[in-house]
Protein backbone atom coordinates (compact mmCIF):
# COMPACT_ATOMS: atom_id res chain seq x y z
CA UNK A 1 177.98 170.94 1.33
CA UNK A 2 178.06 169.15 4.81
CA UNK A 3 176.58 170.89 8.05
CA UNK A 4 178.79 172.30 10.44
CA UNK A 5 178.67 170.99 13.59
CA UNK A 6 176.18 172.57 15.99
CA UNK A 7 174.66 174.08 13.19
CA UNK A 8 170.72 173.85 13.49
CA UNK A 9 167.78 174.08 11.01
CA UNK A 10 164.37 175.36 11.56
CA UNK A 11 161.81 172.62 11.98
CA UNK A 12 159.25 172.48 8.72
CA UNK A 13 156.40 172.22 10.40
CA UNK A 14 157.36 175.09 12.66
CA UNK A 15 157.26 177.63 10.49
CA UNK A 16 154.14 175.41 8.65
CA UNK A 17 152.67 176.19 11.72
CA UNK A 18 152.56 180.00 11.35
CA UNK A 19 151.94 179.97 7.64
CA UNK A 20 148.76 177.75 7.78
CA UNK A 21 147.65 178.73 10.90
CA UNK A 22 146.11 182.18 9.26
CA UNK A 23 145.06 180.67 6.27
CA UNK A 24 143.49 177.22 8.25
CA UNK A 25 143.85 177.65 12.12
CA UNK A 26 143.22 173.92 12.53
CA UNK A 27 145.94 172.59 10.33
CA UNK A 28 148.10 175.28 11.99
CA UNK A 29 147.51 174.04 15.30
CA UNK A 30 148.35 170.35 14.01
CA UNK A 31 151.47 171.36 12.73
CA UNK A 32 152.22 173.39 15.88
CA UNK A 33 151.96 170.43 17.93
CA UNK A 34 153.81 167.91 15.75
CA UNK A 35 156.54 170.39 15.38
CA UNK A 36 157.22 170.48 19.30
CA UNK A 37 157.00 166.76 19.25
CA UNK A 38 159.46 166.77 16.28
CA UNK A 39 161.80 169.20 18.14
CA UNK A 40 161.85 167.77 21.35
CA UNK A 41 163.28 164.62 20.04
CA UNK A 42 165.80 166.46 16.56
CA UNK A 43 166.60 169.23 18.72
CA UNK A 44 165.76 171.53 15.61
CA UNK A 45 165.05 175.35 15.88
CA UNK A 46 161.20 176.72 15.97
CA UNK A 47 160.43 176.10 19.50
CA UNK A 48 159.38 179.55 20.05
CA UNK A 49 157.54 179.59 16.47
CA UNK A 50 155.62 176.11 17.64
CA UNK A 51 154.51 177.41 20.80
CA UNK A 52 153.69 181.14 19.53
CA UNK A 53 151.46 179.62 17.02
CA UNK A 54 149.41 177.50 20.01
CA UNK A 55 149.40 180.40 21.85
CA UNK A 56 149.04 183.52 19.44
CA UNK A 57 146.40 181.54 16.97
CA UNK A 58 143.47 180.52 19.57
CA UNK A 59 143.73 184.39 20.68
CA UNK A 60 143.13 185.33 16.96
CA UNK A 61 140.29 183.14 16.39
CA UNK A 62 138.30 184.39 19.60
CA UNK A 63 139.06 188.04 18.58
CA UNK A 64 138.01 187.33 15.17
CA UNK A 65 134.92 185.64 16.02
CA UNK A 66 134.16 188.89 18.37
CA UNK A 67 134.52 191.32 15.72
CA UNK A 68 132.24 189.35 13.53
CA UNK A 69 129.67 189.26 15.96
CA UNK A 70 129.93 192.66 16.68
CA UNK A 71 130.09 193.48 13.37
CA UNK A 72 126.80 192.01 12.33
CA UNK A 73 125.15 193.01 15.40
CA UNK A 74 126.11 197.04 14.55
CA UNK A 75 124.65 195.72 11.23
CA UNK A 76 121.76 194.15 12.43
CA UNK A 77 121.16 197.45 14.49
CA UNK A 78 121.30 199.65 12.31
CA UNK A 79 118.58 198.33 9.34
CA UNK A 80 116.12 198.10 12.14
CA UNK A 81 116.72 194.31 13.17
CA UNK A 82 114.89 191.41 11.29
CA UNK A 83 111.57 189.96 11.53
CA UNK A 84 112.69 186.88 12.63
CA UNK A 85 115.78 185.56 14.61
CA UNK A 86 118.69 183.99 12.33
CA UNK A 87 119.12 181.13 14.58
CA UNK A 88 117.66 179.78 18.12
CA UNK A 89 119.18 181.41 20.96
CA UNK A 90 121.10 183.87 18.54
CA UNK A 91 118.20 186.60 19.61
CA UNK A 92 119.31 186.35 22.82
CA UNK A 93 123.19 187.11 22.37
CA UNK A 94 121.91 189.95 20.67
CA UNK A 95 120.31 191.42 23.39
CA UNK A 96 123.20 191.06 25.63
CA UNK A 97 124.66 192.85 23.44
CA UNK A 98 122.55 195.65 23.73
């Protein structure tokens, strides 16, 4: 089967880019950025998945990294806190947190 003309495929590293970016946000970013390189140049589609995964994955990362903290800090809380402090410093996020 040939191609029609004007007929476009999704860029692989595009939709890579989604895929890997919840399973390893790093290589998901990668992919995200060679995909827009790759684009810009084939004129494939996945644009819009490339730059939604630069733009949606950083977001999930912070909010995941919040709801850990917070998580372990409700934890923390509630058995009375520990003796000592997991990590330098971490004592004091904790009482921000307060």
């Amino acid at each position: 089967m040939e191609k029609e003309v004007g007929e476009r495929k999704y860029n692989t590293f595009a939709i890579l880019a989604i895929i890997f970016g919840f399973l390893l946000y790093p290589l998901g970013l990668i992919f995200a950025i060679i995909a827009l390189v790759q684009i810009g140049k084939s004129g494939e589609k996945g644009k819009g998945l490339a730059i939604a995964a630069i733009i949606i994955l950083p977001i999930l990362v912070i909010l995941t990294t919040i709801i850990v903290v917070l998580f372990w800090a409700l934890i923390h809380s509630s058995l009375g806190g520990l003796k000592q402090p997991v990590a330098p410093g971490f004592s004091a996020i904790l009482y921000l947190l307060r």
